[in-house]
Protein backbone atom coordinates (compact mmCIF):
# COMPACT_ATOMS: atom_id res chain seq x y z
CA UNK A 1 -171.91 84.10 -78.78
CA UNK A 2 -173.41 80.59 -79.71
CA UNK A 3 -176.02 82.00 -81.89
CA UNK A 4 -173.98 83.75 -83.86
CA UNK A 5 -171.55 81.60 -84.32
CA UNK A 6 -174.44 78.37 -85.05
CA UNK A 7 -175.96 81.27 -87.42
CA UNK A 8 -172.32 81.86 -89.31
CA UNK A 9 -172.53 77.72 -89.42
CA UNK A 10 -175.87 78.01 -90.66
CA UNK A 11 -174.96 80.40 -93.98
CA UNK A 12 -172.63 77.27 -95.36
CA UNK A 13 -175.61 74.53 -95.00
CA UNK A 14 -178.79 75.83 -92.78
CA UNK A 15 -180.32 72.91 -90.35
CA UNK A 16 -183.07 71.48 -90.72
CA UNK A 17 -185.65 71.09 -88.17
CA UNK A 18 -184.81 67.72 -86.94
CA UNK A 19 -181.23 69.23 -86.95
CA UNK A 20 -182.19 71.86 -84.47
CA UNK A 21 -183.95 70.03 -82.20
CA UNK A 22 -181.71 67.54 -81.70
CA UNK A 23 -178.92 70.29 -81.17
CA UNK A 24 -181.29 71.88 -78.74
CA UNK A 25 -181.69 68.93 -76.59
CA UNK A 26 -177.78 68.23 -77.22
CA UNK A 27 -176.74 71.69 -75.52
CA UNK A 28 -179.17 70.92 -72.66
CA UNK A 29 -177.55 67.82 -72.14
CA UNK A 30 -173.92 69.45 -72.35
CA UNK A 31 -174.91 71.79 -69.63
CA UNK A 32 -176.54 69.46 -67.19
CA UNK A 33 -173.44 67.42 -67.98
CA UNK A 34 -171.34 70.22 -67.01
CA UNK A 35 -173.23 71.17 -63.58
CA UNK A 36 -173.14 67.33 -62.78
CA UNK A 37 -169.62 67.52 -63.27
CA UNK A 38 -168.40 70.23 -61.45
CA UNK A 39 -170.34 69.45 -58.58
CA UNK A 40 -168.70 66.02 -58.91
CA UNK A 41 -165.21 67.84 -58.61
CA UNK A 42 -166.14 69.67 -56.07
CA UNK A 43 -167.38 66.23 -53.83
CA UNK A 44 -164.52 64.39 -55.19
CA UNK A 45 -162.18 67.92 -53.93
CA UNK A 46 -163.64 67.49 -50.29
CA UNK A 47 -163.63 63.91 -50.13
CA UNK A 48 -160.17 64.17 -50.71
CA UNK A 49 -159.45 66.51 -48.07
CA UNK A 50 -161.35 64.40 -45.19
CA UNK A 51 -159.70 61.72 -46.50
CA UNK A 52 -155.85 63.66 -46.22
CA UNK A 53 -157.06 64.70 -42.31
CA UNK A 54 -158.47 61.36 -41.17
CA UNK A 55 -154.60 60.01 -42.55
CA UNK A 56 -153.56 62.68 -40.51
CA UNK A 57 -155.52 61.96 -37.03
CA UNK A 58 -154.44 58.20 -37.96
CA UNK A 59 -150.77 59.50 -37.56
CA UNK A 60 -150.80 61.82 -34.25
CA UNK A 61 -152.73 58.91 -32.65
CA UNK A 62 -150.12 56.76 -33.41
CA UNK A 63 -147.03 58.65 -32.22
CA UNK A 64 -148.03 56.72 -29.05
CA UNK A 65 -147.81 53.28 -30.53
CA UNK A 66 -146.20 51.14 -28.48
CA UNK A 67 -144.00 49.73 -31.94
CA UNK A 68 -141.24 52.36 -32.40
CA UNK A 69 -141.82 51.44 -36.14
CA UNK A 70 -145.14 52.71 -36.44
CA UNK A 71 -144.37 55.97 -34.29
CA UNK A 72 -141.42 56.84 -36.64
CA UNK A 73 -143.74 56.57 -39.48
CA UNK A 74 -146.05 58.37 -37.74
CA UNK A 75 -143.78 61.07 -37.27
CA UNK A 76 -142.45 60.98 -40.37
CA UNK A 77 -146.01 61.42 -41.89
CA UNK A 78 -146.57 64.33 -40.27
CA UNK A 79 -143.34 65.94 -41.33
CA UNK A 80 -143.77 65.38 -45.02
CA UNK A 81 -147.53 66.72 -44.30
CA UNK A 82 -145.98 70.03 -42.58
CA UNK A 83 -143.49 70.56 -45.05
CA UNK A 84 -145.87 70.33 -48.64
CA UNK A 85 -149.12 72.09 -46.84
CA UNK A 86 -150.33 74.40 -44.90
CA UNK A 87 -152.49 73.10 -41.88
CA UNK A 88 -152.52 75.84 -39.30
CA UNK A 89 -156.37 75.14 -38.52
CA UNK A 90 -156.18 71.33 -38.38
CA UNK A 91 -152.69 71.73 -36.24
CA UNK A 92 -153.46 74.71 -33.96
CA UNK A 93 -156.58 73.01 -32.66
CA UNK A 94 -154.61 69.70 -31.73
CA UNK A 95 -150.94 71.23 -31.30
CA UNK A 96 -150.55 70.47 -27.18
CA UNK A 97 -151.47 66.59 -28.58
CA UNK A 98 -148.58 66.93 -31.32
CA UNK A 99 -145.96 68.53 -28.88
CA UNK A 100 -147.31 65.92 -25.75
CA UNK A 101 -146.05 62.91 -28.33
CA UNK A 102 -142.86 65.04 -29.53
CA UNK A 103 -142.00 65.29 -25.90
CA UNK A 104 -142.18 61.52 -25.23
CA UNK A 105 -140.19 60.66 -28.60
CA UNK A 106 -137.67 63.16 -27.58
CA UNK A 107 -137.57 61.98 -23.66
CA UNK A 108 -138.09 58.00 -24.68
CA UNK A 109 -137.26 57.44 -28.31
CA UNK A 110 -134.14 56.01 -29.53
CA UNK A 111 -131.77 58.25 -31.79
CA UNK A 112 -133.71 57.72 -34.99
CA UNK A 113 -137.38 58.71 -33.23
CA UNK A 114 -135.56 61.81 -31.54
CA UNK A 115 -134.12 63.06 -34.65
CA UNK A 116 -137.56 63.22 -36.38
CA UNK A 117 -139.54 64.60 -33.59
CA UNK A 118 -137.30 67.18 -33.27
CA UNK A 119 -137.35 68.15 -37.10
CA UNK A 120 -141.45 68.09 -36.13
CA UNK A 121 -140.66 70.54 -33.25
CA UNK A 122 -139.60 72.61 -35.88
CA UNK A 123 -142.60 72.03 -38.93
CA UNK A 124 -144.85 72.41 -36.08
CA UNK A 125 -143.61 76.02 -35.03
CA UNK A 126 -142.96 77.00 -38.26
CA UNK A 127 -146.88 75.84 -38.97
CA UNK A 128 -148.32 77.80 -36.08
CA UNK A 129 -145.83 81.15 -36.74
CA UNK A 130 -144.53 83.39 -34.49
CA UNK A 131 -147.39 84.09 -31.64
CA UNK A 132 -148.58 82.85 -28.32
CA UNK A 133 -149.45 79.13 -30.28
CA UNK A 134 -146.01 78.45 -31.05
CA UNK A 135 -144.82 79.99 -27.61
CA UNK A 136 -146.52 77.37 -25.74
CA UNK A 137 -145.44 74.87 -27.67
CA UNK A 138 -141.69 75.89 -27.23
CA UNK A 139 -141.87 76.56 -23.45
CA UNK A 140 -142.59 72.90 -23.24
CA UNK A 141 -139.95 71.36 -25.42
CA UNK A 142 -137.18 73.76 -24.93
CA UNK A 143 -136.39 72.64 -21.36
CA UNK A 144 -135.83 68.86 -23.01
CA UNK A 145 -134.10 70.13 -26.01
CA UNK A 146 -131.13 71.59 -23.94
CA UNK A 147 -131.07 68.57 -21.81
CA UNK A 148 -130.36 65.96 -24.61
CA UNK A 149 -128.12 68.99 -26.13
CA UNK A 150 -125.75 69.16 -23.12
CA UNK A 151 -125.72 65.56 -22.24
CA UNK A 152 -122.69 63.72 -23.40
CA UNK A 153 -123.99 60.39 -22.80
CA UNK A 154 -127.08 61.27 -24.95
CA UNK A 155 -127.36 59.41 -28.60
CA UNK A 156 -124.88 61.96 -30.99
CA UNK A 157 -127.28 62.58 -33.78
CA UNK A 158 -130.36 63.10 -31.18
CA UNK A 159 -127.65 65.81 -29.84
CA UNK A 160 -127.00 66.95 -33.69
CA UNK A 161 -130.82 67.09 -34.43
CA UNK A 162 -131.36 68.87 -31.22
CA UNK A 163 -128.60 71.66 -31.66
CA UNK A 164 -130.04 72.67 -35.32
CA UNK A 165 -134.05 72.40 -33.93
CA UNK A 166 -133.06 74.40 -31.10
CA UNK A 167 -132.00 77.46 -33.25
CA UNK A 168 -134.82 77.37 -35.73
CA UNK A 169 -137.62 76.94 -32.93
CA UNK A 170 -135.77 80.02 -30.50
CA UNK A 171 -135.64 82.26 -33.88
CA UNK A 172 -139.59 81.75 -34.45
CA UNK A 173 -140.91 80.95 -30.93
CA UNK A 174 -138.99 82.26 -28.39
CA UNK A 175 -140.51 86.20 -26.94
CA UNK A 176 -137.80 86.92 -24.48
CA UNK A 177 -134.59 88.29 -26.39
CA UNK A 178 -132.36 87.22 -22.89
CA UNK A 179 -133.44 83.67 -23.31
CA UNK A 180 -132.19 84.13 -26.91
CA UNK A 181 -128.60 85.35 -25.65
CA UNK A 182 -128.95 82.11 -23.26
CA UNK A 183 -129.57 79.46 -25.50
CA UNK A 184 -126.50 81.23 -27.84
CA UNK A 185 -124.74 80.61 -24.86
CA UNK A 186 -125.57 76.96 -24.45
CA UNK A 187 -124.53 76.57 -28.31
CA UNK A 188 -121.30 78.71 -27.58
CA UNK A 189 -120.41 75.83 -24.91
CA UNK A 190 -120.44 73.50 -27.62
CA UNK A 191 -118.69 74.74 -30.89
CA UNK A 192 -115.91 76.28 -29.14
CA UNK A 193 -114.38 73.09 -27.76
CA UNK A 194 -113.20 72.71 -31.47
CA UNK A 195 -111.30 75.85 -31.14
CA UNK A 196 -107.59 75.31 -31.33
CA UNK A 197 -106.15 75.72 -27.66
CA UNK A 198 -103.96 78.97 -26.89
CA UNK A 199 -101.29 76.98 -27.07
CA UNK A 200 -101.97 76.18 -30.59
CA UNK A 201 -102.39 72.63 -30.65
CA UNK A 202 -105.89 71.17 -32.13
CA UNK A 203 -108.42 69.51 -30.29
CA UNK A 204 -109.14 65.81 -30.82
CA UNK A 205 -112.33 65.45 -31.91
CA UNK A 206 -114.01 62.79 -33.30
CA UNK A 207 -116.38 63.66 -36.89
CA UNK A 208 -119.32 62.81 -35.32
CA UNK A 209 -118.95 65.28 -32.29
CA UNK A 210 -117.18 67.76 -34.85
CA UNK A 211 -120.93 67.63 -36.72
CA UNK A 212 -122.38 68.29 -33.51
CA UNK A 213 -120.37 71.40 -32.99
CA UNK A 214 -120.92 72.44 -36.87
CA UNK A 215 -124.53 72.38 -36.10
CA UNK A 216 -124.25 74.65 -33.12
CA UNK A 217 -121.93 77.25 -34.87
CA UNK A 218 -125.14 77.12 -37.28
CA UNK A 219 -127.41 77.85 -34.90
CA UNK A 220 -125.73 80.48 -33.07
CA UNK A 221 -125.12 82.08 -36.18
CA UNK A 222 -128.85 82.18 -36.91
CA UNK A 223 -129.79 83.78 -33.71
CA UNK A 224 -127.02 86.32 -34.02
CA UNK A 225 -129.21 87.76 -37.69
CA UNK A 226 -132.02 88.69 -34.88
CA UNK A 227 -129.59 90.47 -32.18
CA UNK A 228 -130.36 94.21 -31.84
CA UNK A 229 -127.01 96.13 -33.68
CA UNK A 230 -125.66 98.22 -30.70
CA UNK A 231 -122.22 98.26 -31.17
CA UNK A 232 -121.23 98.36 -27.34
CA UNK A 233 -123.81 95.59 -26.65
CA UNK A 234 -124.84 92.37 -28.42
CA UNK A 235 -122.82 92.36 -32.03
CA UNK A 236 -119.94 93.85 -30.31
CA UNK A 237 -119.58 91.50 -27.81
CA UNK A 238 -119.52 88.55 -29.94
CA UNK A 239 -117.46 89.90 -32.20
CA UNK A 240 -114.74 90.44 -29.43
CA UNK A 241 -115.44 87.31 -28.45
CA UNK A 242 -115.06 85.15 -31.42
CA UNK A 243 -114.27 87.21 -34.69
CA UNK A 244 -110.30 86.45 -33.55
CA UNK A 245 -111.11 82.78 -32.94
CA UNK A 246 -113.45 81.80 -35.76
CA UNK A 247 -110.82 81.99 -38.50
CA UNK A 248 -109.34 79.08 -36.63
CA UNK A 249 -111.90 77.10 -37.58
CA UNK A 250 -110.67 77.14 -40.85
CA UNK A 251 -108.15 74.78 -40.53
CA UNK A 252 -110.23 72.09 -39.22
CA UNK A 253 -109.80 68.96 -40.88
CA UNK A 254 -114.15 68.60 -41.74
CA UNK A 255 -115.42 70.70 -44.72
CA UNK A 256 -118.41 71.20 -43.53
CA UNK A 257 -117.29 72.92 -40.35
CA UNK A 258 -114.59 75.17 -42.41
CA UNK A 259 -117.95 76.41 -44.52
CA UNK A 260 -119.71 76.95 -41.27
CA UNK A 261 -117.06 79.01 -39.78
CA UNK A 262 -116.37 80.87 -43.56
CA UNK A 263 -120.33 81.97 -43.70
CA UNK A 264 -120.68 82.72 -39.89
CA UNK A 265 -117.55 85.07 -40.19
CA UNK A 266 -118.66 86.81 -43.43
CA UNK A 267 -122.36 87.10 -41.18
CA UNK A 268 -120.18 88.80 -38.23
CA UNK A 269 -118.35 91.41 -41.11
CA UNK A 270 -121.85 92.34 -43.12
CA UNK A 271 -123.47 92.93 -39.36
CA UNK A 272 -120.65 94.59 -37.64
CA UNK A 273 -120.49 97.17 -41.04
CA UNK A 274 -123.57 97.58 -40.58
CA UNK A 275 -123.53 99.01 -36.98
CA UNK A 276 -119.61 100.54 -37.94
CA UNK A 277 -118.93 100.54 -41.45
CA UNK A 278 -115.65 102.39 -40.55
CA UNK A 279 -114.57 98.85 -38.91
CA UNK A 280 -111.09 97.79 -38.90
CA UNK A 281 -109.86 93.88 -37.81
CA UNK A 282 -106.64 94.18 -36.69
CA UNK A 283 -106.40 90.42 -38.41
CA UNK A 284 -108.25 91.45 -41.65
CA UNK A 285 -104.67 90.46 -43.58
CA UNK A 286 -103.82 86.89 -42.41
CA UNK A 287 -107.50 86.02 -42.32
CA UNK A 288 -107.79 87.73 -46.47
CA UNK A 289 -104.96 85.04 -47.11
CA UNK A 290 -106.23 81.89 -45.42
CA UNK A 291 -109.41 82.80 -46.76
CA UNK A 292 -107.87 83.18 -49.85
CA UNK A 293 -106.34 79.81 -49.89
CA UNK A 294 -109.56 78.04 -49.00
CA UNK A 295 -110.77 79.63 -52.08
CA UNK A 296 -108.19 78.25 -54.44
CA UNK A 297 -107.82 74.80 -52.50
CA UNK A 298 -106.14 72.53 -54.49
CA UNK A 299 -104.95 70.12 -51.74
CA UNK A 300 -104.68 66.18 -53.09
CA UNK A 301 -106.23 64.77 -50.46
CA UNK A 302 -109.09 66.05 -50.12
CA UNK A 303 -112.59 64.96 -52.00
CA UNK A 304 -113.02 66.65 -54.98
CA UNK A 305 -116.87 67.39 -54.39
CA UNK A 306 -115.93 69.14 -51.11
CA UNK A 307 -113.10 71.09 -52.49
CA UNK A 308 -115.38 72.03 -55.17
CA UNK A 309 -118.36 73.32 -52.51
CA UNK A 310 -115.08 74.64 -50.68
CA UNK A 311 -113.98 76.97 -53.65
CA UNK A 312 -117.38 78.19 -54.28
CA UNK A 313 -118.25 79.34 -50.72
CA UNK A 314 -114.92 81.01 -49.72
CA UNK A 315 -114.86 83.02 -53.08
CA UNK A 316 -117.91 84.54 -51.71
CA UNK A 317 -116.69 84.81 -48.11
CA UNK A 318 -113.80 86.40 -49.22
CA UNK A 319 -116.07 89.06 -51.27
CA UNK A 320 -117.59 89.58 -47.95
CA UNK A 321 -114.52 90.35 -46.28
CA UNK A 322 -112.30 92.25 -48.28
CA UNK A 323 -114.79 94.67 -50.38
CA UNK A 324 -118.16 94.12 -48.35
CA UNK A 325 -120.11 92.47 -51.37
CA UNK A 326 -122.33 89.35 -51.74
CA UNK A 327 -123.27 87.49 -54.29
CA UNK A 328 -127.20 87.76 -54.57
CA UNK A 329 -129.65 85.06 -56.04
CA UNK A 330 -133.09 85.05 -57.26
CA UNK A 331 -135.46 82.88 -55.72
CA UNK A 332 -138.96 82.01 -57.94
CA UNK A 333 -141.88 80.84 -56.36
CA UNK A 334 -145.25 81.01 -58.57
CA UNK A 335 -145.22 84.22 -60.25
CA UNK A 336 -143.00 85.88 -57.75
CA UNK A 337 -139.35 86.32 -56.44
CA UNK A 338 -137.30 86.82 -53.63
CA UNK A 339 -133.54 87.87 -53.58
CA UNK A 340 -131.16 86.39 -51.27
CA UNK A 341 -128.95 89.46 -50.94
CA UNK A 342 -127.23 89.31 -47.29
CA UNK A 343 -125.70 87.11 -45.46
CA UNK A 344 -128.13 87.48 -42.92
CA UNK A 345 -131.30 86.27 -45.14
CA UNK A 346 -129.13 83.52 -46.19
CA UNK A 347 -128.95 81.85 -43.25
CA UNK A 348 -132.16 82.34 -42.24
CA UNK A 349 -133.71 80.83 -45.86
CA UNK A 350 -131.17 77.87 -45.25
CA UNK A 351 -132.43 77.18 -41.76
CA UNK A 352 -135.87 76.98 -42.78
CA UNK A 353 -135.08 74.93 -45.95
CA UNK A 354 -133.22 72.10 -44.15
CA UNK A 355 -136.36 71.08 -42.46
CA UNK A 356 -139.37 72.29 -45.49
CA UNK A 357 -137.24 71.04 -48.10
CA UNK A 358 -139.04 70.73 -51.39
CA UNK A 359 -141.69 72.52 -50.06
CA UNK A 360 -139.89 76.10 -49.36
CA UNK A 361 -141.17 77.33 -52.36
CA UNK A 362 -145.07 76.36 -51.37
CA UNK A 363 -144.01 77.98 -48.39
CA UNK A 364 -142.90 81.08 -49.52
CA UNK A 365 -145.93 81.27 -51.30
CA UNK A 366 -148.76 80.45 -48.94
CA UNK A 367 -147.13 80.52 -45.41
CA UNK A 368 -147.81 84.10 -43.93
CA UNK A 369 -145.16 83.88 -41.17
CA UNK A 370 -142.22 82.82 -43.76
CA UNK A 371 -143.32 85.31 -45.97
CA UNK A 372 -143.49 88.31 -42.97
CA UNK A 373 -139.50 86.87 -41.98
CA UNK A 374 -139.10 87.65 -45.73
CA UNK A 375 -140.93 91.24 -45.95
CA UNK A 376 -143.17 89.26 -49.07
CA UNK A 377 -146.33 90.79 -47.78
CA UNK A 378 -149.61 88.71 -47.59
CA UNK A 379 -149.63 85.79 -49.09
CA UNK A 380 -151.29 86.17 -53.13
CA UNK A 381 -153.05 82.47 -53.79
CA UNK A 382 -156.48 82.64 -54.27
CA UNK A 383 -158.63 81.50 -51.64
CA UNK A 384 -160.54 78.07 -51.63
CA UNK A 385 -164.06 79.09 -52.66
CA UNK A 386 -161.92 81.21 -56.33
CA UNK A 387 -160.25 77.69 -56.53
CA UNK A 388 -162.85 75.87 -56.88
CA UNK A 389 -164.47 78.30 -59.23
CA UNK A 390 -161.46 78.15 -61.19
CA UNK A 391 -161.58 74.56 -61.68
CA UNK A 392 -165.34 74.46 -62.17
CA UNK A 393 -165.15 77.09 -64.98
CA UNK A 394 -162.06 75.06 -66.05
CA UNK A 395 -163.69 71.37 -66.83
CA UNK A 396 -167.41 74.09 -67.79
CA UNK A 397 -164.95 74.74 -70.74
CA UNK A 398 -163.35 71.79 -71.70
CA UNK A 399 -167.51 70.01 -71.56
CA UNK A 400 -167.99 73.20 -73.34
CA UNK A 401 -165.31 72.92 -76.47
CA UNK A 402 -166.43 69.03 -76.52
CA UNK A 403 -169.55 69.30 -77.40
CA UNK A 404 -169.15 71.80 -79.45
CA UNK A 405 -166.53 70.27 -81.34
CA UNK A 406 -168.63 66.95 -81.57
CA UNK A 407 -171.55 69.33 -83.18
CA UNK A 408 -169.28 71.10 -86.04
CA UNK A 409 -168.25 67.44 -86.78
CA UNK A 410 -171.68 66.08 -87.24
CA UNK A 411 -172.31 69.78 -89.28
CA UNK A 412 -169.69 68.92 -92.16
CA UNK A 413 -170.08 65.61 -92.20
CA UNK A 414 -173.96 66.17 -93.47
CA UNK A 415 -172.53 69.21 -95.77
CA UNK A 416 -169.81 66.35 -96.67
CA UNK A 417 -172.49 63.54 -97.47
CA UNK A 418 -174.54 66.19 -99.09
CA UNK A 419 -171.89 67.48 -101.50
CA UNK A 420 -170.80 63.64 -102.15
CA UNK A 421 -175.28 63.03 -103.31
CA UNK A 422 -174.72 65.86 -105.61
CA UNK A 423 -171.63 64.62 -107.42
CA UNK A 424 -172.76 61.33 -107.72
CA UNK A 425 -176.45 62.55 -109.14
């Protein structure tokens, strides 16, 4: 190729000798430029990456700092770390060390420290995957978990933080499907206390506890998507159980626990059709209207940003109800996508984007157990070692076009000062 095209150069004005040589020893110099360069990247690529893990031993070592401070930025370090990479080597090898200084945040920490080691708990399992890594980890903090959980004298957003952790870390880490109907339980204990009495009076709770609760409707609803569909057994029973109480929930007085309660009893509809699609609620009327209400909410006092989220929600809950549809979206990621197109993978994408974040979509690219919960098959980024190639061949180029645009410059300039000797003789 660079023959030919010096030779197609050479046809307009041919080189001289001194020419040549020097463009000789130019292109030699443009290639050991290039192979000094890349190898440059390639140092200045690992350097980086020692430098990202020696940050990262700086932080677990100082989850045990005696400053609460520097152990929530420690912990918060390692969150943002969790949720924008993927570390499974450099965790699995010192995960008992992470979950040892969760543990003590969770069992020491104030409310602020609790919260983020429990959002950890989660990165950290959702890190390792589902396997015999992450089920170690779990049997360790689960025990503490429900503790602060069921303890009213516990700090309320510890008990918030705990209630939504609880869920995600049971759907990836937990192996025995009865310990999964008992920690639905534990959740059960909590959001029905906001259920209005049989007498039909309301209880009084305050919007801190009535968070609390939200969060453990959440979570139960998240374990429910990975209950077995026999209709006499699991499904059923809940749906007994709660389907006529839920709709209830509806008239409580926080918006974000009437969206809960909409989206958990669309979830029960799309699973029990599943199982029976000849179901019939004996309610399915009176719960149509209230749902229909919620949908065209146009009550004064109320925020206008959460009527708006209100309206949007329950015209899709009420799709689910009445005709059985729902309202799919495309997620991109790279070159691919992923349609949310049940109620079920909707709450399950949610719960693992409240705690990745801006990450999901790195996530849903490279992480091989998000992208199994998905059905996405193996992940499709190239490896480390094509990377680098990439980005070698990359800056090979740009050397590459440099020179030789540096080379047709000099060229015309000559032919340039050569035409201008001619004129002027």
């Amino acid at each position: 190729m660079e023959s030919r095209k010096w030779g197609q150069q050479g046809n307009v004005q041919p080189f001289s000798e001194d020419d040549a040589s020097i463009e000789t020893l130019s292109h030699c110099s443009s290639l050991s430029e290039r192979t000094s360069a890349a190898e440059e990247a390639g140092e200045t690529e690992e350097m980086a990456q020692e430098d990202f893990q020696y940050k990262l031993k700086v932080y677990i070592d100082s989850t045990v700092d005696k400053s609460a401070k520097t152990r929530q930025g420690a912990l918060d370090g390692l969150k943002t770390a969790m949720a924008t990479k993927i570390l499974y080597e450099f965790i699995s090898e010192r995960r008992m060390t992470i979950t040892d200084s969760i543990e003590r945040s969770l069992k020491k920490g104030k409310g602020v420290e609790q919260c983020a080691a429990a959002s950890l708990a989660c990165l950290l399992c959702i890190q390792l995957g589902s396997g015999i890594e992450s089920e170690e980890v779990f049997k360790t903090l689960k025990p503490v978990f429900k503790t602060i959980l069921n303890d009213g004298a516990a700090n309320i957003q510890a008990r918030q933080a705990c209630a939504t952790s609880l869920g995600l870390c049971t759907l990836v880490a937990e192996d025995d499907i009865m310990d999964v109907y008992a920690t639905m339980e534990s959740f059960e204990s909590l959001f029905t206390h906001s259920y209005v009495r049989d007498d039909g009076s309301r209880p009084s709770v305050n919007p801190q506890t009535t968070q609390l609760h939200t969060n453990a409707l959440l979570s139960w609803a998240l374990l429910l998507t990975i209950c077995t569909g026999n209709p006499e057994g699991d499904v059923g029973t809940h749906k007994l159980r709660h389907l006529p109480k839920l709709p209830r929930l509806l008239e409580n007085d926080d918006v974000n626990m009437r969206i809960a309660a909409g989206e958990t009893i669309a979830l029960l509809f799309e699973l029990i059709r599943d199982v029976d699609p000849e179901f019939d609620y004996d309610g399915w009327e009176p719960l149509c209207e209230k749902l229909n209400a919620l949908a065209t909410d146009c009550t004064k006092h109320r925020a206008k940003t959460d009527k708006r989220k209100q309206r949007s929600v329950f015209r899709d809950v009420l799709k689910a109800v009445e005709e059985g549809d729902f309202q799919s979206e495309t997620i991109r990621f790279g070159t691919e996508r992923m349609v949310i197109d049940s109620w079920v993978r909707k709450r399950t994408y949610d719960a693992f984007r409240e705690f990745v974040g801006s990450g999901m979509n790195y996530h849903l690219q490279a992480n091989e157990f998000i992208r199994d919960v998905f059905e996405l098959g193996p992940p499709m980024l190239i490896d480390s070692a094509a990377l680098k190639a990439m980005k070698s061949s990359r800056l090979e180029r740009h050397l590459y076009n440099a020179a030789a645009f540096k080379a047709r410059t000099k060229a015309r300039n000559k032919v340039r000062d050569k035409r201008v000797d001619v004129g002027e003789f």
